[in-house]
C-alpha atoms as a PDB file:
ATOM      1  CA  UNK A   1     -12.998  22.747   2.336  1.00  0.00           C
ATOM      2  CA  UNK A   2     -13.922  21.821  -0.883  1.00  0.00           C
ATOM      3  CA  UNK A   3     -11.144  18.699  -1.073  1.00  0.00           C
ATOM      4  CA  UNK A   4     -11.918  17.993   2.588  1.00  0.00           C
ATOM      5  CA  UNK A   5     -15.695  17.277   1.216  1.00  0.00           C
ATOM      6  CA  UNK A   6     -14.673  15.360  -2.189  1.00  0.00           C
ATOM      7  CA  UNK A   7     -12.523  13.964  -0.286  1.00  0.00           C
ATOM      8  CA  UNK A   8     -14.753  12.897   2.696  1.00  0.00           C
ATOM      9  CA  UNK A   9     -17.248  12.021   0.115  1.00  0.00           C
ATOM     10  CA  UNK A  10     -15.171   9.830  -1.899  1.00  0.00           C
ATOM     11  CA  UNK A  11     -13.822   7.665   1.419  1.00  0.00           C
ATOM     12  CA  UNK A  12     -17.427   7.221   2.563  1.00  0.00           C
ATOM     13  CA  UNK A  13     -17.971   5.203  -0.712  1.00  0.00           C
ATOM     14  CA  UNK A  14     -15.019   3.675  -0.976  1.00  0.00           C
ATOM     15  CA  UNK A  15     -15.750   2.138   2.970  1.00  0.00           C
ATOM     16  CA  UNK A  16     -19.533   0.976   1.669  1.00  0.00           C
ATOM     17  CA  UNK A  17     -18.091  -1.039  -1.202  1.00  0.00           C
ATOM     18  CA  UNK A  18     -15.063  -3.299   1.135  1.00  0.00           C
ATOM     19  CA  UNK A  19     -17.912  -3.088   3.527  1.00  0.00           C
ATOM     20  CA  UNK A  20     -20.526  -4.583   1.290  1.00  0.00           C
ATOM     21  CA  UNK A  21     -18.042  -7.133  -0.301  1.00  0.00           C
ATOM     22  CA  UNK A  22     -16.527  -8.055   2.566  1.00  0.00           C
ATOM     23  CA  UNK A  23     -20.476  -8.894   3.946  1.00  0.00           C
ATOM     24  CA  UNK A  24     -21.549 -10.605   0.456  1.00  0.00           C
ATOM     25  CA  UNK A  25     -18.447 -12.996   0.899  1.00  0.00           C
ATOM     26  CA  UNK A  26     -19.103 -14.509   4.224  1.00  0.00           C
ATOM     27  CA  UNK A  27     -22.515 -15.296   2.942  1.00  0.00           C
ATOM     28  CA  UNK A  28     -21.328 -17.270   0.130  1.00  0.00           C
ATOM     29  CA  UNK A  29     -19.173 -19.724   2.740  1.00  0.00           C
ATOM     30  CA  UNK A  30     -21.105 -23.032   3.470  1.00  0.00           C
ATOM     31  CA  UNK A  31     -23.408 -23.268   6.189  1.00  0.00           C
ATOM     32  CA  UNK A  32     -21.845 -25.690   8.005  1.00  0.00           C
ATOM     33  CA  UNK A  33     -19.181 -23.304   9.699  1.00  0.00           C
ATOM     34  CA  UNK A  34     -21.972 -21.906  11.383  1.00  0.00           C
ATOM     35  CA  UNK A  35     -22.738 -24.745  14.310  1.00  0.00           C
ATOM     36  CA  UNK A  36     -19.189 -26.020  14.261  1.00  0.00           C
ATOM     37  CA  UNK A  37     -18.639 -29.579  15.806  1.00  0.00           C
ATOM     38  CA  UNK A  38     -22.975 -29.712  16.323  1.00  0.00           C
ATOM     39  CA  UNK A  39     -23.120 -29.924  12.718  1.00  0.00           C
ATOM     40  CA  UNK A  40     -24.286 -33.425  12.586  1.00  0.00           C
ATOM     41  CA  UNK A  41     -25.664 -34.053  15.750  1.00  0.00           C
ATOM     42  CA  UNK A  42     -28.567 -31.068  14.826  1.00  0.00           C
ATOM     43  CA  UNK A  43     -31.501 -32.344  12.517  1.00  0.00           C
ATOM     44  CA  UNK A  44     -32.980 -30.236   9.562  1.00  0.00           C
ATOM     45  CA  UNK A  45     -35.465 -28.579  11.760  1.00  0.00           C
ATOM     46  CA  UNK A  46     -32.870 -27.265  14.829  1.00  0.00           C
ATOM     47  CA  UNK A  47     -30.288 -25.988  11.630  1.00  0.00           C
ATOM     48  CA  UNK A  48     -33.155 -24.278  10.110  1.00  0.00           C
ATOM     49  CA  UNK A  49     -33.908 -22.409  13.143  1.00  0.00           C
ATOM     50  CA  UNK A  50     -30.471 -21.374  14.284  1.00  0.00           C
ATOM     51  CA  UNK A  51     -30.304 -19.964  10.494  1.00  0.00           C
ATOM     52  CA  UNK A  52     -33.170 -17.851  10.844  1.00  0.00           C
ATOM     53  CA  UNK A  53     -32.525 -16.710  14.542  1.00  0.00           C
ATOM     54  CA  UNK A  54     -29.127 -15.445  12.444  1.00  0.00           C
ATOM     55  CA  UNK A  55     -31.246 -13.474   9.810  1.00  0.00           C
ATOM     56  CA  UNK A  56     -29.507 -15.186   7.365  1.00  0.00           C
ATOM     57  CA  UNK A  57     -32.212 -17.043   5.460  1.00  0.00           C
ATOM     58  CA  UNK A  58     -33.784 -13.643   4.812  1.00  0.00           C
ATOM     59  CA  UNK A  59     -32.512 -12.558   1.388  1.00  0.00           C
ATOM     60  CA  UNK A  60     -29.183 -10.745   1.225  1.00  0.00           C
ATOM     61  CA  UNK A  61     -30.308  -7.320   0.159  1.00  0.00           C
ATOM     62  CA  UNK A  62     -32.743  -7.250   4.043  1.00  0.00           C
ATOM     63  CA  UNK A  63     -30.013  -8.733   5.624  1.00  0.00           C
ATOM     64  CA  UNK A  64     -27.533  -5.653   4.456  1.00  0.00           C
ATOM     65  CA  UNK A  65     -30.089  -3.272   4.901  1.00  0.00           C
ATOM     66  CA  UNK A  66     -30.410  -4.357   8.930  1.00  0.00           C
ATOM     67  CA  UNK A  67     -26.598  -4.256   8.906  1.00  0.00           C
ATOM     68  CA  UNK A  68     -26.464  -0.971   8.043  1.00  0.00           C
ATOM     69  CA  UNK A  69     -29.103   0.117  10.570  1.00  0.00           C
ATOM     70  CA  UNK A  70     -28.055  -1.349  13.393  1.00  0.00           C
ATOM     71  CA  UNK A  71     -24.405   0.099  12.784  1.00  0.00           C
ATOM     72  CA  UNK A  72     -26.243   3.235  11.984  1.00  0.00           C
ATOM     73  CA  UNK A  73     -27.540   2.954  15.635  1.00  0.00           C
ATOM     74  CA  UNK A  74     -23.878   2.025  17.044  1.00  0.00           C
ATOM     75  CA  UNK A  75     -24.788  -2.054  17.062  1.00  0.00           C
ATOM     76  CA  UNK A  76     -22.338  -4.537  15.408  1.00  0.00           C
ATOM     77  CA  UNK A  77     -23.848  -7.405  17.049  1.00  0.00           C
ATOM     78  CA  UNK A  78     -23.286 -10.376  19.061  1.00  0.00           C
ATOM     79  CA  UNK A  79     -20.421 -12.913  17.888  1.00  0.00           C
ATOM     80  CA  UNK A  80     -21.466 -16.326  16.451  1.00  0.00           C
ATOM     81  CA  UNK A  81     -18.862 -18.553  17.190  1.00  0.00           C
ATOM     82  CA  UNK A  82     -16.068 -16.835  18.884  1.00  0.00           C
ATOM     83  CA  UNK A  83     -17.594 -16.121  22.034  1.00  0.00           C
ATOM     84  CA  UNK A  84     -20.961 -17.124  21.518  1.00  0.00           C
ATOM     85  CA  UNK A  85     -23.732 -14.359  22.074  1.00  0.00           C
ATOM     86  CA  UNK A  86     -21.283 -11.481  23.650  1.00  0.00           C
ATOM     87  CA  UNK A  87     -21.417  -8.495  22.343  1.00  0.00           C
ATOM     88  CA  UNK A  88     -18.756  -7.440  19.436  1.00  0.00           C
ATOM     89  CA  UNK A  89     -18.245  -4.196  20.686  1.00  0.00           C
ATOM     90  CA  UNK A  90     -17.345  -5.366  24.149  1.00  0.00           C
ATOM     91  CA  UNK A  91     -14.773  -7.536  22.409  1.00  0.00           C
ATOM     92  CA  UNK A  92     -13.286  -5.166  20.214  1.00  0.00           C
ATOM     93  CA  UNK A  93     -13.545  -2.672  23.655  1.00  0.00           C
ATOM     94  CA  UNK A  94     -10.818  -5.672  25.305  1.00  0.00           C
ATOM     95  CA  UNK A  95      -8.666  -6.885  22.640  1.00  0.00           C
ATOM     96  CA  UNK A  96      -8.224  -3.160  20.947  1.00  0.00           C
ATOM     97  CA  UNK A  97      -6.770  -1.546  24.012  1.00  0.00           C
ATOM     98  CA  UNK A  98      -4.391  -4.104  24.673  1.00  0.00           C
ATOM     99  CA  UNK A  99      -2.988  -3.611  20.921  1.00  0.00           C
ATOM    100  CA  UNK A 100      -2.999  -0.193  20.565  1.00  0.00           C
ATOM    101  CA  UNK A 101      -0.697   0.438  24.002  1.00  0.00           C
ATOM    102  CA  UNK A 102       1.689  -2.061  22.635  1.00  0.00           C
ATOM    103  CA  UNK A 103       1.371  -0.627  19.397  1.00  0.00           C
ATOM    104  CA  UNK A 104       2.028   3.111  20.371  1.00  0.00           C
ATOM    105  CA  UNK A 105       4.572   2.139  22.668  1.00  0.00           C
ATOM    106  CA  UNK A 106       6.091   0.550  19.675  1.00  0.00           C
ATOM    107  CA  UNK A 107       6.003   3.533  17.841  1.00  0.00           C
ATOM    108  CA  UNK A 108       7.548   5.852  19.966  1.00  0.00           C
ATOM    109  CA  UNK A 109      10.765   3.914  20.154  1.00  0.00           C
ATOM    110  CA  UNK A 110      10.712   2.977  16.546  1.00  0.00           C
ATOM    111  CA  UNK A 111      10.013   7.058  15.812  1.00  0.00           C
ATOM    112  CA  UNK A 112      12.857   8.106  18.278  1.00  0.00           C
ATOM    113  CA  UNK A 113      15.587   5.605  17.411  1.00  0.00           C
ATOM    114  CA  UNK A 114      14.623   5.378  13.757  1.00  0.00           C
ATOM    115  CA  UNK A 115      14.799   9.048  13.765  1.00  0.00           C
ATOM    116  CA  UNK A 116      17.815   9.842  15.315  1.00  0.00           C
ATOM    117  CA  UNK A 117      19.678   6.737  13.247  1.00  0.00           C
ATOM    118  CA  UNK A 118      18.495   8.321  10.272  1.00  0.00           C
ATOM    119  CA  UNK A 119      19.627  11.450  11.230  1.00  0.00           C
ATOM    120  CA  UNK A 120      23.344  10.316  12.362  1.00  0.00           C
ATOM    121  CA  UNK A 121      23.549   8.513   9.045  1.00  0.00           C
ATOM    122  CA  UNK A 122      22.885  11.833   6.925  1.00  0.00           C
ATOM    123  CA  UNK A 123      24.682  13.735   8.356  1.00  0.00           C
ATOM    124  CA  UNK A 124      27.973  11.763   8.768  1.00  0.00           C
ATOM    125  CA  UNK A 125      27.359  10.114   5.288  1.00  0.00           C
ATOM    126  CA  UNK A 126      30.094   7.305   4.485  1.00  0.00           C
ATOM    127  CA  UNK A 127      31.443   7.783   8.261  1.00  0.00           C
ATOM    128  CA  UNK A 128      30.945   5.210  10.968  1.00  0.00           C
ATOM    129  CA  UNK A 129      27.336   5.830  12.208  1.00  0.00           C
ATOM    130  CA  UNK A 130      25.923   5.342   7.939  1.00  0.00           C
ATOM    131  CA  UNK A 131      27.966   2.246   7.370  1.00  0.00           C
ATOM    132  CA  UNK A 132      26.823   0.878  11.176  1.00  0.00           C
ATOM    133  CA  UNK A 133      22.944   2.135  10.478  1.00  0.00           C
ATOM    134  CA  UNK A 134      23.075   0.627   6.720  1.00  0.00           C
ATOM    135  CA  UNK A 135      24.300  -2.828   8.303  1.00  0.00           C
ATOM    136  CA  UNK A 136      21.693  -2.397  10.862  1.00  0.00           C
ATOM    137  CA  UNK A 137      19.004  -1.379   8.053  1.00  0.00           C
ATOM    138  CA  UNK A 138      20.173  -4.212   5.906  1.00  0.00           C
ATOM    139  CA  UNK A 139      20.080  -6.825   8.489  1.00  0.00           C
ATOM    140  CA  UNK A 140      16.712  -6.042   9.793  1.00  0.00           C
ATOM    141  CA  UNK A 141      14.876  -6.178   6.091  1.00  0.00           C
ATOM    142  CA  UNK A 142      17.097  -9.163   4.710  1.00  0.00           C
ATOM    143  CA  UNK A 143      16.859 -12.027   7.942  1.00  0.00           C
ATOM    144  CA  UNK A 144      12.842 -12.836   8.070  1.00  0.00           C
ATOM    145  CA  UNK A 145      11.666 -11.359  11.239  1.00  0.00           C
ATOM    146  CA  UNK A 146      10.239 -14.695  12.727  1.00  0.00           C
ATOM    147  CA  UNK A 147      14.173 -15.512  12.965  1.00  0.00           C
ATOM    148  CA  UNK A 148      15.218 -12.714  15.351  1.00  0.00           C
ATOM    149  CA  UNK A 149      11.845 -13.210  17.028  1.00  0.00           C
ATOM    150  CA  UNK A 150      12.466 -16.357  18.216  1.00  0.00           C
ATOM    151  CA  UNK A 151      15.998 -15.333  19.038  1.00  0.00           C
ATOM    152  CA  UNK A 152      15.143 -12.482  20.968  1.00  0.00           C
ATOM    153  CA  UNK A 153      12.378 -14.475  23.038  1.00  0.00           C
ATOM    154  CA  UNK A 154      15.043 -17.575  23.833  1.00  0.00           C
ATOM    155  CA  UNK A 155      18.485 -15.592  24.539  1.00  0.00           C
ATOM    156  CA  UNK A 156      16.971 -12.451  25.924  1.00  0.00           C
ATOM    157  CA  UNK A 157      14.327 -14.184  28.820  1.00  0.00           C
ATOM    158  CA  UNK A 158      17.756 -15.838  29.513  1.00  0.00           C
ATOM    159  CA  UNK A 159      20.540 -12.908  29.588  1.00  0.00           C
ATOM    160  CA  UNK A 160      18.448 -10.448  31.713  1.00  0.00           C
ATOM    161  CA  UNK A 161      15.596 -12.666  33.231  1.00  0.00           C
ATOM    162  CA  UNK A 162      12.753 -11.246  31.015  1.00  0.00           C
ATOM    163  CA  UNK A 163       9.293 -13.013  31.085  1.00  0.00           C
ATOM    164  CA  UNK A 164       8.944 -15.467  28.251  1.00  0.00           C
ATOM    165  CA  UNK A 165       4.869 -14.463  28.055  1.00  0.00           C
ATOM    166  CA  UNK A 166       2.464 -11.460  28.684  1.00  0.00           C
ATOM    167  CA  UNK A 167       1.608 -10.865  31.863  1.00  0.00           C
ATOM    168  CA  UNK A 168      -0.481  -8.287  32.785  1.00  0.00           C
ATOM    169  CA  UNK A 169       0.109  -7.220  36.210  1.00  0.00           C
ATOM    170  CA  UNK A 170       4.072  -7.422  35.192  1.00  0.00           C
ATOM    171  CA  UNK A 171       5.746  -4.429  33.655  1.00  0.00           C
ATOM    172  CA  UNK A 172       8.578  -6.328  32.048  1.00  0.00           C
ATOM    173  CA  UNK A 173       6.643  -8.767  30.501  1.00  0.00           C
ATOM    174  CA  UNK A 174       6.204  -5.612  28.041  1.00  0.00           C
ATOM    175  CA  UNK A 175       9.889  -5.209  26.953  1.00  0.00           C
ATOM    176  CA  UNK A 176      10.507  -8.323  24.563  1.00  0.00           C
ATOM    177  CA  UNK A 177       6.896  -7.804  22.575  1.00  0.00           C
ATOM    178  CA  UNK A 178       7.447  -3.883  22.079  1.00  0.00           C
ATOM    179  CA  UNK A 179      11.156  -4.366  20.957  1.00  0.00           C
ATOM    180  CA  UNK A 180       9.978  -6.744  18.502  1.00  0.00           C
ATOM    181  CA  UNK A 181       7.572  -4.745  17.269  1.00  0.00           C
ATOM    182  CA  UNK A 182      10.374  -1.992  17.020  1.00  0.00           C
ATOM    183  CA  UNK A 183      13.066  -3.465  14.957  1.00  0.00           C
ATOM    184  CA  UNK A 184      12.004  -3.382  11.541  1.00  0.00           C
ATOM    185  CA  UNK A 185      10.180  -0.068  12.090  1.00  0.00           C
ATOM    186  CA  UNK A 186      13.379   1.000  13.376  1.00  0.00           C
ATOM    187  CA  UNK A 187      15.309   0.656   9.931  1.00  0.00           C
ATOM    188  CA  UNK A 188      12.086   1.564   7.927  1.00  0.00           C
ATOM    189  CA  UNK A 189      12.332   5.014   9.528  1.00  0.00           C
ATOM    190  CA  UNK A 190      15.910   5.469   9.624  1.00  0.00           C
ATOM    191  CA  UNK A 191      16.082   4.482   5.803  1.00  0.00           C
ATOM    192  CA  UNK A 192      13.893   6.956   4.344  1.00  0.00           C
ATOM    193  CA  UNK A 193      15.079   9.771   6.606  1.00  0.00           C
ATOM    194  CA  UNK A 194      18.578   9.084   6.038  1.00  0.00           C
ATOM    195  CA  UNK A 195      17.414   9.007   1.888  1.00  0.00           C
ATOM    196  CA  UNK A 196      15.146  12.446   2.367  1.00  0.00           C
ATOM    197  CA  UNK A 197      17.932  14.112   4.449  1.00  0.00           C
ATOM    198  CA  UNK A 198      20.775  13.150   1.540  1.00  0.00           C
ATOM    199  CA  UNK A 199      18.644  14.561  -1.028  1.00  0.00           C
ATOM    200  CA  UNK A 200      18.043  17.917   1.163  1.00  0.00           C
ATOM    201  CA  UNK A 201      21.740  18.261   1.644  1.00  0.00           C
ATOM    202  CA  UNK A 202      22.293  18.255  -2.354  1.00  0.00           C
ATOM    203  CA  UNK A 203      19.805  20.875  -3.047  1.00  0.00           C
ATOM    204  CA  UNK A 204      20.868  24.468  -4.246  1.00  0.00           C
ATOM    205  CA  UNK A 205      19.736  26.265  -0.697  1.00  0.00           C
ATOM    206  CA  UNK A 206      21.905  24.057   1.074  1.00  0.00           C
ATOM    207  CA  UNK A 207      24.838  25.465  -0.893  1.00  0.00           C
ATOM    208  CA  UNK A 208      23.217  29.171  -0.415  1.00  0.00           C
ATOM    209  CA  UNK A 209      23.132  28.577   3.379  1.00  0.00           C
ATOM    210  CA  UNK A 210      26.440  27.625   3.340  1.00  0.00           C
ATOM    211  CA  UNK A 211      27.570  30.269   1.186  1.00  0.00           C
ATOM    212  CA  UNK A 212      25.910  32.765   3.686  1.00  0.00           C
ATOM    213  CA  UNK A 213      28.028  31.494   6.292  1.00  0.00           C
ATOM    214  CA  UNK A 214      25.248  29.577   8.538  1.00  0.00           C
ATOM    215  CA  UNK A 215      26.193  26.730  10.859  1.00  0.00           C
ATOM    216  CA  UNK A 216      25.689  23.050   9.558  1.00  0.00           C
ATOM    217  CA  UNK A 217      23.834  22.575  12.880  1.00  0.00           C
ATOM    218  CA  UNK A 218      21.659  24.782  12.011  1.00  0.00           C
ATOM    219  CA  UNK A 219      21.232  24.092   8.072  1.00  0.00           C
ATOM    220  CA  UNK A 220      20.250  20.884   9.603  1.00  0.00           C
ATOM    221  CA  UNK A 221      17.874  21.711  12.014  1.00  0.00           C
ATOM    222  CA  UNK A 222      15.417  24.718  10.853  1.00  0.00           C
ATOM    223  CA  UNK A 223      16.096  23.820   6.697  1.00  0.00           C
ATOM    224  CA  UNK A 224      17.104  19.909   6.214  1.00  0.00           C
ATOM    225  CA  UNK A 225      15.595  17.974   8.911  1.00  0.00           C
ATOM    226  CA  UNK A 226      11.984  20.117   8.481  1.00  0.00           C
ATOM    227  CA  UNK A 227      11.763  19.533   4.799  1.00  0.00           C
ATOM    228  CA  UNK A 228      12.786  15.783   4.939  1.00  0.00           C
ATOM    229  CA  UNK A 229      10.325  15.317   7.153  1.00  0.00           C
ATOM    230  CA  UNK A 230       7.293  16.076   5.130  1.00  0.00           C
ATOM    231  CA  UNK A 231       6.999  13.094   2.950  1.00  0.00           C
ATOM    232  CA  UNK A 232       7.360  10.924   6.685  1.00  0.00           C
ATOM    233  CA  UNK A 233       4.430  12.961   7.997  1.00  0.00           C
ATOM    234  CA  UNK A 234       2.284  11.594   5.384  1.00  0.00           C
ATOM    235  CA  UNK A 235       2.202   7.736   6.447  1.00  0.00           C
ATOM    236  CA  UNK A 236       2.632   9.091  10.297  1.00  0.00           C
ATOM    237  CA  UNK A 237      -1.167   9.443  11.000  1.00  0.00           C
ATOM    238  CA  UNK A 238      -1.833   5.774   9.592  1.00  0.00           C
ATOM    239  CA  UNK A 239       1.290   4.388  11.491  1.00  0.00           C
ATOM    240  CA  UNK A 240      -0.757   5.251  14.552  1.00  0.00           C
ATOM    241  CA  UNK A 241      -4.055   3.697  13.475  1.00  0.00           C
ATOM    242  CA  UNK A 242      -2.952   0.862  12.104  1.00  0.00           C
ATOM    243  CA  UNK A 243      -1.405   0.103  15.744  1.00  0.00           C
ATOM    244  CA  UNK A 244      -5.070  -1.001  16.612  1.00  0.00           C
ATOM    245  CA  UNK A 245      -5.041  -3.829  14.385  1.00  0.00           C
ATOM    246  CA  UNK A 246      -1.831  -5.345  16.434  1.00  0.00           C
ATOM    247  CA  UNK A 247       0.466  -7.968  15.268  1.00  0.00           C
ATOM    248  CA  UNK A 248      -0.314 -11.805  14.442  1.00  0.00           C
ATOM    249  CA  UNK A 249       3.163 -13.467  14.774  1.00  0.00           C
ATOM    250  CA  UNK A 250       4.443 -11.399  17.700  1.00  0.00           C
ATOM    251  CA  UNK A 251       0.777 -11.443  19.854  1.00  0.00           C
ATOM    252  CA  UNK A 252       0.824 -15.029  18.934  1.00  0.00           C
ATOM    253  CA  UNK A 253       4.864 -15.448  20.183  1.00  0.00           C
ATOM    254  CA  UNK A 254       4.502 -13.430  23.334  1.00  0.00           C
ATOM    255  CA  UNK A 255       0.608 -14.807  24.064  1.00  0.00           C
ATOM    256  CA  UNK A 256      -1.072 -11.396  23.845  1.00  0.00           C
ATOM    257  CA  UNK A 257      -4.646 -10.928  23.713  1.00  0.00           C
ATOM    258  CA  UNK A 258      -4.812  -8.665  21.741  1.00  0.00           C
ATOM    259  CA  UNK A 259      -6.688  -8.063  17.927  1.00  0.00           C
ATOM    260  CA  UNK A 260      -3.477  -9.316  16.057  1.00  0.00           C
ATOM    261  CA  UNK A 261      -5.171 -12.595  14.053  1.00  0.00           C
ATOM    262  CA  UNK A 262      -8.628 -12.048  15.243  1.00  0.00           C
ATOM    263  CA  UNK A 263      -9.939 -11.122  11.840  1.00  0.00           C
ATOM    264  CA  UNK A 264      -8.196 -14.840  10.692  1.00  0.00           C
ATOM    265  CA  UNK A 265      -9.606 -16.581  13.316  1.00  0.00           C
ATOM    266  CA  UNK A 266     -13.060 -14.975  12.740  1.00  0.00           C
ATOM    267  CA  UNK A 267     -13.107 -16.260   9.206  1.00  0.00           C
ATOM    268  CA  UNK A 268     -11.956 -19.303   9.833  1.00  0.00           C
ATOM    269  CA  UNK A 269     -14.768 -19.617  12.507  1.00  0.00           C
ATOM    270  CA  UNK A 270     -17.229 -17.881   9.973  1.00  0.00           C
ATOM    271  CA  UNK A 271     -18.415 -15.667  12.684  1.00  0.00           C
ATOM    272  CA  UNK A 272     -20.093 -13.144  10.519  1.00  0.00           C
ATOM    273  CA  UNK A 273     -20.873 -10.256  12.924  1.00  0.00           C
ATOM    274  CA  UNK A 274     -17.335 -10.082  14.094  1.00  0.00           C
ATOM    275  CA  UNK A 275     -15.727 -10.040  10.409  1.00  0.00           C
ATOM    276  CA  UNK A 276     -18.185  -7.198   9.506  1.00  0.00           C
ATOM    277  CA  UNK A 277     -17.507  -5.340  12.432  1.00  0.00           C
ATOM    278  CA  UNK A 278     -13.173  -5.847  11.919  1.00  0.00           C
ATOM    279  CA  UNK A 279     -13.695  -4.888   8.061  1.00  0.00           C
ATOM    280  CA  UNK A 280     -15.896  -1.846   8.937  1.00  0.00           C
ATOM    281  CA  UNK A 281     -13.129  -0.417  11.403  1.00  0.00           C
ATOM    282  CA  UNK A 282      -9.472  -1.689   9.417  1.00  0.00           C
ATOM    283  CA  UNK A 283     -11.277  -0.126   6.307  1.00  0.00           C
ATOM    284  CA  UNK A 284     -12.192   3.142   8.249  1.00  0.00           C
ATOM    285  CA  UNK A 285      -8.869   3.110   9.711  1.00  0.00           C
ATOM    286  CA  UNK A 286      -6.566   2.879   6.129  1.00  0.00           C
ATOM    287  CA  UNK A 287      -9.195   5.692   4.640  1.00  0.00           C
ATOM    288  CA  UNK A 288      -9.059   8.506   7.403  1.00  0.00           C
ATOM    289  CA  UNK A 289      -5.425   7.535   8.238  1.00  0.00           C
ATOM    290  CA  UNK A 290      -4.715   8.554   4.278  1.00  0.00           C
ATOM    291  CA  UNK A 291      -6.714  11.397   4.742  1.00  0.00           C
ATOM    292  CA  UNK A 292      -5.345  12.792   7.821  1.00  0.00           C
ATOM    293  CA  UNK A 293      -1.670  12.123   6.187  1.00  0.00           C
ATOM    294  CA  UNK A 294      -2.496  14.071   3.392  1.00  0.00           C
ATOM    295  CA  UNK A 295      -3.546  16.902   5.739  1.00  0.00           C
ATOM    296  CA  UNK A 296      -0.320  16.370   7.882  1.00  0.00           C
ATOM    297  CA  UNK A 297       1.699  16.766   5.349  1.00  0.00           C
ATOM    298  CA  UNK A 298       0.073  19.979   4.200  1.00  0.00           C
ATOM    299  CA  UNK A 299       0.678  21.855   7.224  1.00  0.00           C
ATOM    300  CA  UNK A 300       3.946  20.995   7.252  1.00  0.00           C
ATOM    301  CA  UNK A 301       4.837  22.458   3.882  1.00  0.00           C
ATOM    302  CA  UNK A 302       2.556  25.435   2.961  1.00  0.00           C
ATOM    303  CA  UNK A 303       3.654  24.999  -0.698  1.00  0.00           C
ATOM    304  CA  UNK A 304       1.916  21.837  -0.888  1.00  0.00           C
ATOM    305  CA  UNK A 305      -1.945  22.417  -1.707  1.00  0.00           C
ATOM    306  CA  UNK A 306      -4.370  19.661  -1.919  1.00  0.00           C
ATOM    307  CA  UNK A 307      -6.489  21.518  -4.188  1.00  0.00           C
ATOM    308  CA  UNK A 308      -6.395  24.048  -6.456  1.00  0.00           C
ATOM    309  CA  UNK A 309      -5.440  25.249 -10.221  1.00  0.00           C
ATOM    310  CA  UNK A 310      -2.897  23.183 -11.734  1.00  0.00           C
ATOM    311  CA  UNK A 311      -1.152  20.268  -9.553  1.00  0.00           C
ATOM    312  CA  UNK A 312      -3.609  20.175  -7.176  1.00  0.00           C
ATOM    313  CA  UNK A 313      -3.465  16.782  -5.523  1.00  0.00           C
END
């Protein structure tokens, strides 16, 4: 309880400061990005007046202040320029739902097949299924990803009649977009699992299980494959938040609406009340998905403690 606390403590901070940063920033970026093309057909007066409708003539410490209360009250605003005057949580509400299914479902077939690659490669080490998932692994991390992207969107919609683009109200038009999204978290997991598992298998109780006569089947399933999956349990919980915040090239290839590049293109467009609101939740995601890793891991192995008298994390 007491780390849970420090720790709590410590990522509320941490969140205030990108928070406050992140809000200091986008007032330091001209005014001009404020009225877009209107710029110069608005006199002194009209400018003047949009500013202060914004709040942001008042001075910067009022202006964080009413930030902070109105998210205190579950307000992040209406956008600027984006979408003019709708609210940010209604478009967060749209665009986050449409990354996070494509992100989970991403995750479960990068978690299954990157899994069970890994596993094949550690446990026929130097045999067929390592050198075939070490080609794979090496392929996927060496050839830049917009390369097979591409390939897979013109050869694919071609070979087995797949949709080119997103379509909601077509199931299909979700295969091409999640297997992207798959590939390289594919190899990811089967590399480090394949690396944990190796090291297992060299350990001393390894040899003693042997020795006692138990099945490799089963060294591998209730010893190995439990203790090489701690240190993956630790980025799990983060692997599912971070889902939310989608993917720019592939949302962009496949024409997803979805929150992939919509903190760029809120920057870009200097629309204030939507960067605040994206920096407020990627920030809370990264903390409490490190937090909740941490935890993970724990429970996994009850000889890790996160706090304590020497070692304590």
């Amino acid at each position: 309880m007491k780390y849970y606390i420090s720790r709590l403590f410590r990522s509320f901070v941490t969140l205030i400061i990108v928070v406050t940063v992140v809000f200091l920033l986008m007032r330091l970026m001209p005014v001009e990005g404020y009225f877009g093309s209107n710029y110069d057909k608005l006199d002194e007066a009209q400018k003047m007046a949009k500013l202060e409708n914004l709040g942001l003539l008042d001075p910067w410490y009022i202006q964080l202040k009413d930030f902070y209360t109105d998210v205190l009250k579950g307000d992040f605003g209406q956008s600027i320029t984006y979408r003019p005057k709708a609210q940010i949580s209604d478009i967060l509400g749209e665009k986050l739902m449409i990354s996070l299914k494509f992100g989970l479902a991403s995750l479960i077939v990068s978690l299954v097949l990157g899994l069970s690659l890994g596993i094949l490669m550690a446990r026929f080490k130097g045999k067929f299924w390592d050198k075939l998932g070490t080609g794979y692994v090496v392929g996927a991390n060496a050839v830049p990803a917009v390369i097979y992207y591409l390939l897979i969107q013109v050869f694919f919609t071609q070979w087995f009649k797949l949709p080119l683009l997103f379509d909601k109200s077509n199931p299909k038009s979700w295969i091409l977009p999640v297997m992207c999204l798959s590939l390289v978290n594919i190899a990811y997991y089967a590399m480090w699992i394949r690396r944990y598992m190796v090291d297992e298998l060299n350990k001393d109780y390894v040899r003693l299980a042997r020795a006692k006569g138990l099945r490799n089947k089963e060294i591998m399933v209730r010893h190995v494959m439990r203790n090489a999956f701690v240190p993956m349990a630790q980025y799990l919980p983060a692997s599912i938040l971070y889902t939310v915040a989608g993917s720019i090239y592939v949302e962009s290839l496949f024409s997803i609406p979805g929150t992939g590049g919509l903190l760029v293109t809120a920057i870009q467009r200097q629309d204030n009340t939507l960067v605040q609101a994206l920096s407020l939740l990627y920030s809370s995601i990264g903390i409490i998905g490190l937090m909740l890793g941490d935890i993970l891991m724990a429970s996994f192995d009850p000889r890790i403690k996160l706090s304590g008298e020497g070692g304590s994390r």
